[in-house]
PDB file of N, CA and C in Angstrom:
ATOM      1  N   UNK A   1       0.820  -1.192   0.000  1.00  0.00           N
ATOM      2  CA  UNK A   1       0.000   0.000   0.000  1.00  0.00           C
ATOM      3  C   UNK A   1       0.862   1.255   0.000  1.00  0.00           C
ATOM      4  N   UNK A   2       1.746   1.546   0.705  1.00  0.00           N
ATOM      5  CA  UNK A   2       2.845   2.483   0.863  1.00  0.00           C
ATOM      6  C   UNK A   2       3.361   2.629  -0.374  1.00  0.00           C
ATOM      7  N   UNK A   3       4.042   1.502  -1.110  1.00  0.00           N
ATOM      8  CA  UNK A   3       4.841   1.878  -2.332  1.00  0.00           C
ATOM      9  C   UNK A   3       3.240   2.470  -3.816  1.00  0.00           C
ATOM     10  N   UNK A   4       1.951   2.347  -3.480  1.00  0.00           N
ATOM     11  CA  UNK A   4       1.247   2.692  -4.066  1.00  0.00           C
ATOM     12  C   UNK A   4       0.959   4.479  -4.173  1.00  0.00           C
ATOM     13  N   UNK A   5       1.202   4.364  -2.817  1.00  0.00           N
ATOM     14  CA  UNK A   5       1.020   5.773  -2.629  1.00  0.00           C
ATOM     15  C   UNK A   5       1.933   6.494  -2.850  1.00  0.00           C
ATOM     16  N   UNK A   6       2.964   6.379  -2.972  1.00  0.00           N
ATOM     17  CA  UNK A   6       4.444   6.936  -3.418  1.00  0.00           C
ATOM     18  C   UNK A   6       4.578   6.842  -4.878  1.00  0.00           C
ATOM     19  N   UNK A   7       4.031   6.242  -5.639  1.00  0.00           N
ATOM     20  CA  UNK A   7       3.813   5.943  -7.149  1.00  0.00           C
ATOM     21  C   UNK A   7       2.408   6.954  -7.552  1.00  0.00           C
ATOM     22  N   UNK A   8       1.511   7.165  -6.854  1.00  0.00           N
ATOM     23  CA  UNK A   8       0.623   8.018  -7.448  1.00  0.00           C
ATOM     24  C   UNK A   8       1.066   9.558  -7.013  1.00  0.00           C
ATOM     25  N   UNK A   9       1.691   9.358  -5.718  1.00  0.00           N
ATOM     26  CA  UNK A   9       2.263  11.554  -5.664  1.00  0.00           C
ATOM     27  C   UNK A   9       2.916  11.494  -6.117  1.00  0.00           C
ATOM     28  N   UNK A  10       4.286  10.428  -7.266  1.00  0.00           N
ATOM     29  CA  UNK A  10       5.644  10.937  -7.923  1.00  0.00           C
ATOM     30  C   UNK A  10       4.592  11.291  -9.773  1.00  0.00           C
ATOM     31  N   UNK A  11       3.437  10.307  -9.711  1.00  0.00           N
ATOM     32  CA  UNK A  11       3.028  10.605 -11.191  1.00  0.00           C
ATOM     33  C   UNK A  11       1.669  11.856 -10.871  1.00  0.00           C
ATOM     34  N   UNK A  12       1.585  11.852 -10.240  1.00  0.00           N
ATOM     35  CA  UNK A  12       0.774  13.092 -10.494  1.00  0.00           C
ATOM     36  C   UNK A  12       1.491  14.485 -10.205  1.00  0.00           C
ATOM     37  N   UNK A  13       2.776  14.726  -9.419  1.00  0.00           N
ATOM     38  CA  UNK A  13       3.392  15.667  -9.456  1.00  0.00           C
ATOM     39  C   UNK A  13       4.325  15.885 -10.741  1.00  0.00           C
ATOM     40  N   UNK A  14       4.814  14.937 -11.466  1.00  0.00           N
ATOM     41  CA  UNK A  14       4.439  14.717 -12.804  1.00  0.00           C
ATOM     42  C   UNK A  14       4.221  14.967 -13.667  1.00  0.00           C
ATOM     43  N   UNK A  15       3.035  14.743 -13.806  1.00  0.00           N
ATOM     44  CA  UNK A  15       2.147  15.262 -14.581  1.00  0.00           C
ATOM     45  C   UNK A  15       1.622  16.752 -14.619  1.00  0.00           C
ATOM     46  N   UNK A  16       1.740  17.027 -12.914  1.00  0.00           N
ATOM     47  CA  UNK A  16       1.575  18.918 -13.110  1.00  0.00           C
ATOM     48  C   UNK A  16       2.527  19.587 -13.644  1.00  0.00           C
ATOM     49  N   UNK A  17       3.754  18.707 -13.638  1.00  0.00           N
ATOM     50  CA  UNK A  17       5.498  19.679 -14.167  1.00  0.00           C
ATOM     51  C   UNK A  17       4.994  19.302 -15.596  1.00  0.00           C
ATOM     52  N   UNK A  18       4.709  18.245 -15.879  1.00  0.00           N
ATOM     53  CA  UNK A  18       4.283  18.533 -17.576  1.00  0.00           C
ATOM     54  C   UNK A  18       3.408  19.408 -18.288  1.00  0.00           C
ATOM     55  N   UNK A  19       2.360  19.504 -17.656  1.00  0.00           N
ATOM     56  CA  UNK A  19       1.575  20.037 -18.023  1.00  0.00           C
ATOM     57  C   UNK A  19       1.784  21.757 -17.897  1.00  0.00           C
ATOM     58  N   UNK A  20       2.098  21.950 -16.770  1.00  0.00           N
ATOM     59  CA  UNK A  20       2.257  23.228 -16.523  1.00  0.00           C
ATOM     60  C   UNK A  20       3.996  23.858 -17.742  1.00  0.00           C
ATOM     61  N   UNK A  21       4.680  22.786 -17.644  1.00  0.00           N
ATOM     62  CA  UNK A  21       5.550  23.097 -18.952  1.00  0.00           C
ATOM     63  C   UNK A  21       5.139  23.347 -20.380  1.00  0.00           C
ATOM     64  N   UNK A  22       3.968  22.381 -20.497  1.00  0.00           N
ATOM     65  CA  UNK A  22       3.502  22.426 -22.169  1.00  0.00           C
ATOM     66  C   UNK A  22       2.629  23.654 -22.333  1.00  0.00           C
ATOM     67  N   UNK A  23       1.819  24.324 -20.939  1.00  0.00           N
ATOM     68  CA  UNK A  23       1.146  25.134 -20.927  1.00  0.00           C
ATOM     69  C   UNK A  23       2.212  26.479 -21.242  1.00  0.00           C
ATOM     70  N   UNK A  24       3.330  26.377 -20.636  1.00  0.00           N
ATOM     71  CA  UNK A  24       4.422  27.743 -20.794  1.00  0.00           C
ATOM     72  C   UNK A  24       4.786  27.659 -22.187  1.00  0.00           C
ATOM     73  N   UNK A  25       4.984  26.031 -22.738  1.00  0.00           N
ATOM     74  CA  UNK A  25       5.845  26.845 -24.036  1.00  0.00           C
ATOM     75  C   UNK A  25       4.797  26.978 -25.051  1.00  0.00           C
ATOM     76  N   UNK A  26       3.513  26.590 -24.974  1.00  0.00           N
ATOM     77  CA  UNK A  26       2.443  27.241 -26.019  1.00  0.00           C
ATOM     78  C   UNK A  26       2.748  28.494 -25.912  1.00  0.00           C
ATOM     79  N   UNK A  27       2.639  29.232 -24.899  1.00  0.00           N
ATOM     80  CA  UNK A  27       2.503  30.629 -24.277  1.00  0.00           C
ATOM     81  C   UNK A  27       3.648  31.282 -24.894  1.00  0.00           C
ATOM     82  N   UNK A  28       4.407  30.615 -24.919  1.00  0.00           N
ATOM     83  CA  UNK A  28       6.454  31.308 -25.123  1.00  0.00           C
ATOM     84  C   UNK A  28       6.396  31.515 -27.001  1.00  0.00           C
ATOM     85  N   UNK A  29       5.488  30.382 -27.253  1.00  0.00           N
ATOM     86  CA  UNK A  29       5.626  30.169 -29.090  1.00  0.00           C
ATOM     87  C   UNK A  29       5.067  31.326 -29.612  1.00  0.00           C
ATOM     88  N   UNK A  30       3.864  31.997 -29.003  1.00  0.00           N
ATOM     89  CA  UNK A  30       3.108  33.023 -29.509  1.00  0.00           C
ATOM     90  C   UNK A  30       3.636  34.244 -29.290  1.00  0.00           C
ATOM     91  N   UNK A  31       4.508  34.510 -30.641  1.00  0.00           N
ATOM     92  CA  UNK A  31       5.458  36.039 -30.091  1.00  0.00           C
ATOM     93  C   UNK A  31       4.613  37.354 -30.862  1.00  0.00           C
ATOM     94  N   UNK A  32       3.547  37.188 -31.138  1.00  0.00           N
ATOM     95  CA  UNK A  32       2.878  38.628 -31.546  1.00  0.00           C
ATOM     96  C   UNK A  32       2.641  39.152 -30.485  1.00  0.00           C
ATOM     97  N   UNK A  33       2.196  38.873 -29.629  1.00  0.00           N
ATOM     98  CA  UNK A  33       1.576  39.651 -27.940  1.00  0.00           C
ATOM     99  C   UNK A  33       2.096  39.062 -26.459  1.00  0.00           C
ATOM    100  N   UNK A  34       2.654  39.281 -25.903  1.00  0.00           N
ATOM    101  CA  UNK A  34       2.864  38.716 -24.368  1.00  0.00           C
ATOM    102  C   UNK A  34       1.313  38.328 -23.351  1.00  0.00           C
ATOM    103  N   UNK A  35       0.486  39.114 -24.016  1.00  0.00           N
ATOM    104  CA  UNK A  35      -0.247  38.245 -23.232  1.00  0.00           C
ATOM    105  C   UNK A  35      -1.061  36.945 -22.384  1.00  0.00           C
ATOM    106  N   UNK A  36      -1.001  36.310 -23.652  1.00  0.00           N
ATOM    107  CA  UNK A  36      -1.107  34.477 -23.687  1.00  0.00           C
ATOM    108  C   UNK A  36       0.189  34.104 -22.750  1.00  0.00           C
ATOM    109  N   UNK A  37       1.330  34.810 -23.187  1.00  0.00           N
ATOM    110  CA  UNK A  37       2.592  34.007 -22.731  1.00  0.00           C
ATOM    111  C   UNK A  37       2.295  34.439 -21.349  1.00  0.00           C
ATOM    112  N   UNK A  38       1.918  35.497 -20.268  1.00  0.00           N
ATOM    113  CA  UNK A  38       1.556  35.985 -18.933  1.00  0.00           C
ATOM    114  C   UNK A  38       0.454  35.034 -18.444  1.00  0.00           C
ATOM    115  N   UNK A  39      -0.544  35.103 -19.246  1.00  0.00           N
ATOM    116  CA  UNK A  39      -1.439  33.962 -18.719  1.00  0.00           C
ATOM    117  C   UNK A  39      -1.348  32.505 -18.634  1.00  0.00           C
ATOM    118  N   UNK A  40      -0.599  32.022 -19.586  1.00  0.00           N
ATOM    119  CA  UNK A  40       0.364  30.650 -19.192  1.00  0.00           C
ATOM    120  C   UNK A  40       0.982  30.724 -18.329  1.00  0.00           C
ATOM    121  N   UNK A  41       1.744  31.772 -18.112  1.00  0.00           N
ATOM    122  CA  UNK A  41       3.090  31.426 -17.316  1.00  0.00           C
ATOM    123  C   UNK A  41       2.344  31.833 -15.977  1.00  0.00           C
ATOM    124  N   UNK A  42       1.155  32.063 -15.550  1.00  0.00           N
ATOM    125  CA  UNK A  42       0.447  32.118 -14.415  1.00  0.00           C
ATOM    126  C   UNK A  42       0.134  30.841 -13.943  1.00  0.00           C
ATOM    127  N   UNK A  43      -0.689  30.285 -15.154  1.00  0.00           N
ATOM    128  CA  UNK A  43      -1.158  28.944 -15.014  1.00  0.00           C
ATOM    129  C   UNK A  43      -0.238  28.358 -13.827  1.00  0.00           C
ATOM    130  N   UNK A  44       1.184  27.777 -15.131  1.00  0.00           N
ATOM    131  CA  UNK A  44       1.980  27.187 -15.256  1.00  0.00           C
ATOM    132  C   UNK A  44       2.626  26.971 -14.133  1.00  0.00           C
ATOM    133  N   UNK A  45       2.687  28.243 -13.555  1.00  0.00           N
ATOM    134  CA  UNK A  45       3.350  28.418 -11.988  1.00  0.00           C
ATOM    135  C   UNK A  45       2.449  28.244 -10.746  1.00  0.00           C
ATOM    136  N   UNK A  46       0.929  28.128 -10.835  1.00  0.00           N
ATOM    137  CA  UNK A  46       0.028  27.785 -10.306  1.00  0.00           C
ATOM    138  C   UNK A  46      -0.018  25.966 -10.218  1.00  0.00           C
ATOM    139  N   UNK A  47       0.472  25.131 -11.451  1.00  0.00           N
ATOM    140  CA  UNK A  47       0.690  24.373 -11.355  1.00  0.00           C
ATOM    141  C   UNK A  47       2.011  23.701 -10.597  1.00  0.00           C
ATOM    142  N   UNK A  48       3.143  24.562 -10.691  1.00  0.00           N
ATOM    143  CA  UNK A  48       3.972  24.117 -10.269  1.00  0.00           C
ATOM    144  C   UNK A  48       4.102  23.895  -8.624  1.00  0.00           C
ATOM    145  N   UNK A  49       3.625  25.234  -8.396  1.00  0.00           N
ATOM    146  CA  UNK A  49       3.483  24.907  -6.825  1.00  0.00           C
ATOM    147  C   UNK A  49       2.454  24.092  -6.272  1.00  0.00           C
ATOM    148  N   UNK A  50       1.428  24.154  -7.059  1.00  0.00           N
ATOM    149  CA  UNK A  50       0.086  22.818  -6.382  1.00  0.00           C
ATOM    150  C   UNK A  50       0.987  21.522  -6.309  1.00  0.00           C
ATOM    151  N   UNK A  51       1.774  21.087  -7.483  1.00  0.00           N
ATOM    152  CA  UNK A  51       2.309  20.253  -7.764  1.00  0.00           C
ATOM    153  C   UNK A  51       3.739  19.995  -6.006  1.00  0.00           C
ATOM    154  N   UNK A  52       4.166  21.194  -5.886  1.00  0.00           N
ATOM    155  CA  UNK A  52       5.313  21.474  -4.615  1.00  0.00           C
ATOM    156  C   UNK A  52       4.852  20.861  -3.848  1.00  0.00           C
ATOM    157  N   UNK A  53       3.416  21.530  -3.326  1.00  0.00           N
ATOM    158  CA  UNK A  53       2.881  21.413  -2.180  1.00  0.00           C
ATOM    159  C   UNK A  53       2.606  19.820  -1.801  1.00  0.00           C
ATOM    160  N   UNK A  54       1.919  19.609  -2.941  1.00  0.00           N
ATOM    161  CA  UNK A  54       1.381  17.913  -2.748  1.00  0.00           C
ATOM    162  C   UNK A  54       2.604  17.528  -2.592  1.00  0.00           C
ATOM    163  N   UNK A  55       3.944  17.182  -2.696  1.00  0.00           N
ATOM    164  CA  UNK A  55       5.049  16.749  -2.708  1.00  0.00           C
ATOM    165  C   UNK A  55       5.461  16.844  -1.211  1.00  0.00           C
ATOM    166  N   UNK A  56       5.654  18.085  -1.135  1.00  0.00           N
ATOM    167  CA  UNK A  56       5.858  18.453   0.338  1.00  0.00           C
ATOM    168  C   UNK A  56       5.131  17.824   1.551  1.00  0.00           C
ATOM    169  N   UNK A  57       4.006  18.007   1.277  1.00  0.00           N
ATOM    170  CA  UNK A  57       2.949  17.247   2.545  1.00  0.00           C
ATOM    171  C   UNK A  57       3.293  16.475   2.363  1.00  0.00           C
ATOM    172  N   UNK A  58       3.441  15.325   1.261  1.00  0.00           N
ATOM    173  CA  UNK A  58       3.495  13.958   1.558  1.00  0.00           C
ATOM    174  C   UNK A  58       5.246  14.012   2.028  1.00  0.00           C
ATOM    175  N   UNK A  59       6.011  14.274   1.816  1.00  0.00           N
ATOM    176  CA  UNK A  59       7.140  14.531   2.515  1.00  0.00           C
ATOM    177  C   UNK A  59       6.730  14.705   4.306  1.00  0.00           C
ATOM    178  N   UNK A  60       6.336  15.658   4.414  1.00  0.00           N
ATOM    179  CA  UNK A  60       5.902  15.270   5.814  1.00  0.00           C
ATOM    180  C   UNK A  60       5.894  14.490   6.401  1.00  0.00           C
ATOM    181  N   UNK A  61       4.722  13.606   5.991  1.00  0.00           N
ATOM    182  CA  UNK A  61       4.273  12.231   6.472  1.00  0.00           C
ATOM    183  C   UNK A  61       5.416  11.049   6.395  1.00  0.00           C
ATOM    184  N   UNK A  62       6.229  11.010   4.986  1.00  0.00           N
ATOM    185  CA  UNK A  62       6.779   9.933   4.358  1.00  0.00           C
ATOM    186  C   UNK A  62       8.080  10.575   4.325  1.00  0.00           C
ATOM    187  N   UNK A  63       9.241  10.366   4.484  1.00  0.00           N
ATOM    188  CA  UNK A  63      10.374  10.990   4.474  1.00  0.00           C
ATOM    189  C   UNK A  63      11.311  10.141   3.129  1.00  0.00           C
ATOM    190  N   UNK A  64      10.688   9.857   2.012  1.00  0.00           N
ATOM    191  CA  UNK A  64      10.903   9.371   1.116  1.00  0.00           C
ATOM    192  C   UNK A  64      12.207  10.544  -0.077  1.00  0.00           C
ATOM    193  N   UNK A  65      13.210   9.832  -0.048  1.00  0.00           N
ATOM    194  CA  UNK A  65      14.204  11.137  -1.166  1.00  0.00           C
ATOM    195  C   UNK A  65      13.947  11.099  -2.003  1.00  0.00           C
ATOM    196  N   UNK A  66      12.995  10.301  -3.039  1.00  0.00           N
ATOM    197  CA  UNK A  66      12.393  11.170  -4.364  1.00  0.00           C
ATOM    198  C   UNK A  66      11.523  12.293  -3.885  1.00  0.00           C
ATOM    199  N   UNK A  67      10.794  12.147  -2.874  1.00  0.00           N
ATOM    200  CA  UNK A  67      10.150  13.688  -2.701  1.00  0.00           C
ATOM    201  C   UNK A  67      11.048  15.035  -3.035  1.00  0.00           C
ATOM    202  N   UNK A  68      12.482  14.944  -1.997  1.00  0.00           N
ATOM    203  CA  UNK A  68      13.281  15.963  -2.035  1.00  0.00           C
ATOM    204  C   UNK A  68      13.627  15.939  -3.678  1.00  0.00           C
ATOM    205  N   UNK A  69      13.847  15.288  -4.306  1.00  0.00           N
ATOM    206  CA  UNK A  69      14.539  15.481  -5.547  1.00  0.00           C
ATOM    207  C   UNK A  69      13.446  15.902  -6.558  1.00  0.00           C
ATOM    208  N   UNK A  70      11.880  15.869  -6.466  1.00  0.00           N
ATOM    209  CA  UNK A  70      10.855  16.061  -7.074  1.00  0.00           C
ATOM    210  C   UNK A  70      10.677  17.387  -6.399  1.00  0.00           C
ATOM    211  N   UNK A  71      10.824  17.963  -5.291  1.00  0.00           N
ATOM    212  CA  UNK A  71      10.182  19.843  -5.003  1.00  0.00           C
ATOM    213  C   UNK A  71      12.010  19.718  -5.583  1.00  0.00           C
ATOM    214  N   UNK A  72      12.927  19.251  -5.628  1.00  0.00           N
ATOM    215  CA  UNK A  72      14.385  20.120  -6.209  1.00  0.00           C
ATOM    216  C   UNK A  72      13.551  20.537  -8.078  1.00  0.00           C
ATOM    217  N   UNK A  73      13.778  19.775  -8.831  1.00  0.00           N
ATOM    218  CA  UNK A  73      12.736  19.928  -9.641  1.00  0.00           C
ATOM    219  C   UNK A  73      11.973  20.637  -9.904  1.00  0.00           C
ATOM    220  N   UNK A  74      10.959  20.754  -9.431  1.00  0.00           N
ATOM    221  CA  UNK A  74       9.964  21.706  -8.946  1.00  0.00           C
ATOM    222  C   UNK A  74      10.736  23.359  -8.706  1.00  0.00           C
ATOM    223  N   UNK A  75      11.459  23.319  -7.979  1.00  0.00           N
ATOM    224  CA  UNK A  75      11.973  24.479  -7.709  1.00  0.00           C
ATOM    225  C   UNK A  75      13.092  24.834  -8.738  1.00  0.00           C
ATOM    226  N   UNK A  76      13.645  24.202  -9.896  1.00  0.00           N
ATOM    227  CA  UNK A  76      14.557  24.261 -11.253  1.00  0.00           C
ATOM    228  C   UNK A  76      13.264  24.866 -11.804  1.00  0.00           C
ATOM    229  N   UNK A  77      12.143  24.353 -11.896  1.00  0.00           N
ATOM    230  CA  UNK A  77      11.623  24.753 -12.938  1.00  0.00           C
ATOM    231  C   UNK A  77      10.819  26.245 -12.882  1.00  0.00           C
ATOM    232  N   UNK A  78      10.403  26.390 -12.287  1.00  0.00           N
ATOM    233  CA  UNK A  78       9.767  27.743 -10.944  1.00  0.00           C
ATOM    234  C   UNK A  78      10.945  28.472 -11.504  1.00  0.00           C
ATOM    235  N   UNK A  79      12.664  28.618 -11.469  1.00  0.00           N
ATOM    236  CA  UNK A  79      13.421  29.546 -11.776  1.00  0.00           C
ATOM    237  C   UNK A  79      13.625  29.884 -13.105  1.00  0.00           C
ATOM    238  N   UNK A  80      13.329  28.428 -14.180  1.00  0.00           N
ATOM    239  CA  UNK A  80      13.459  28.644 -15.096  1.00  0.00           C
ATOM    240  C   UNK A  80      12.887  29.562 -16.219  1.00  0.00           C
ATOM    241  N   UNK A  81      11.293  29.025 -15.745  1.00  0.00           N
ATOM    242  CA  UNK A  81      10.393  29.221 -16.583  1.00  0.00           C
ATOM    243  C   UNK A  81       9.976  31.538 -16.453  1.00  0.00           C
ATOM    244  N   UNK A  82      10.631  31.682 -15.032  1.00  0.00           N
ATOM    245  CA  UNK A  82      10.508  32.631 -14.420  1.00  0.00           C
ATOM    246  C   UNK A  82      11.349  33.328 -15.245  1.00  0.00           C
ATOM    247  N   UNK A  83      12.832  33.345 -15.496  1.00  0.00           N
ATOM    248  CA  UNK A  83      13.677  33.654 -16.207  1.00  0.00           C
ATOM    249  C   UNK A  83      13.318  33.459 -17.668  1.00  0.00           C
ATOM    250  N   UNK A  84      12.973  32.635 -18.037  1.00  0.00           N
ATOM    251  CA  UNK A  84      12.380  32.873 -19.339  1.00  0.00           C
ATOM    252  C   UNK A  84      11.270  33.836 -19.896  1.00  0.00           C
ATOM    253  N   UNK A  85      10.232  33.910 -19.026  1.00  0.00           N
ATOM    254  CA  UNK A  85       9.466  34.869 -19.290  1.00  0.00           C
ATOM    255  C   UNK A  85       9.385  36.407 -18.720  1.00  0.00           C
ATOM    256  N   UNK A  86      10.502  36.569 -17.928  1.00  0.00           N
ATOM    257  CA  UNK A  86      11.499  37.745 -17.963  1.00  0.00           C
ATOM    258  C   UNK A  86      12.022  38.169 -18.750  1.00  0.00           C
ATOM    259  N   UNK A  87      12.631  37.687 -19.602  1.00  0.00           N
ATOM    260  CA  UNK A  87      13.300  37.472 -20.807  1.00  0.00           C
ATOM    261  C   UNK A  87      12.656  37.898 -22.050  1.00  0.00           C
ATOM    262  N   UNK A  88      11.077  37.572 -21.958  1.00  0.00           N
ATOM    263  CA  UNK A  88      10.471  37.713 -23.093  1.00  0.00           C
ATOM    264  C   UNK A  88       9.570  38.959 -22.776  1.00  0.00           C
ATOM    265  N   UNK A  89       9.131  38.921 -21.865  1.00  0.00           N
ATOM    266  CA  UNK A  89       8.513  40.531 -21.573  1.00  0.00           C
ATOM    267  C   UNK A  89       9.481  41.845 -21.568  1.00  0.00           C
ATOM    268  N   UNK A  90      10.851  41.741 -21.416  1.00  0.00           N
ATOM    269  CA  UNK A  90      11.444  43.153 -21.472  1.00  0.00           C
ATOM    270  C   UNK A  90      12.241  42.510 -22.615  1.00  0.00           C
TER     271      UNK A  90
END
């Protein structure tokens, strides 16, 4: 039961870093207006941290080191995507 539950918070945190990635670079592709790319990259970062958080709590509970290496992750991508769309707004 344990290793179940550790298999559904590593794929659904996951799945929010994917998603919230595919949501940024639609956003990044559309260079006539920054706006799409602001509202993705809202999303995107809305996802990333829902995605933290669930990681984290279960860290709490479970002191498992893919957690730490999944919010490390998490927190690469949070700088990245941040810097990138810094980048593209000025």
């Amino acid at each position: 039961m344990h290793e179940k539950k550790v298999r559904k918070v590593v794929i659904l945190a996951l799945a929010g870093m994917l998603i919230g990635s595919l949501l940024f670079i639609f956003g990044a592709s559309i260079q006539e207006t920054t706006g799409p790319m602001i509202v993705n990259y809202i999303i995107a970062l809305l996802l990333y941290i829902s995605s933290f958080l669930a990681v984290y709590n279960n860290h709490k509970v479970d002191k498992e080191p893919l957690y730490k290496y999944l919010m490390c992750i998490d927190i690469g991508l949070i700088i990245l995507v941040s810097f990138v769309a810094i980048s593209n707004i000025l």
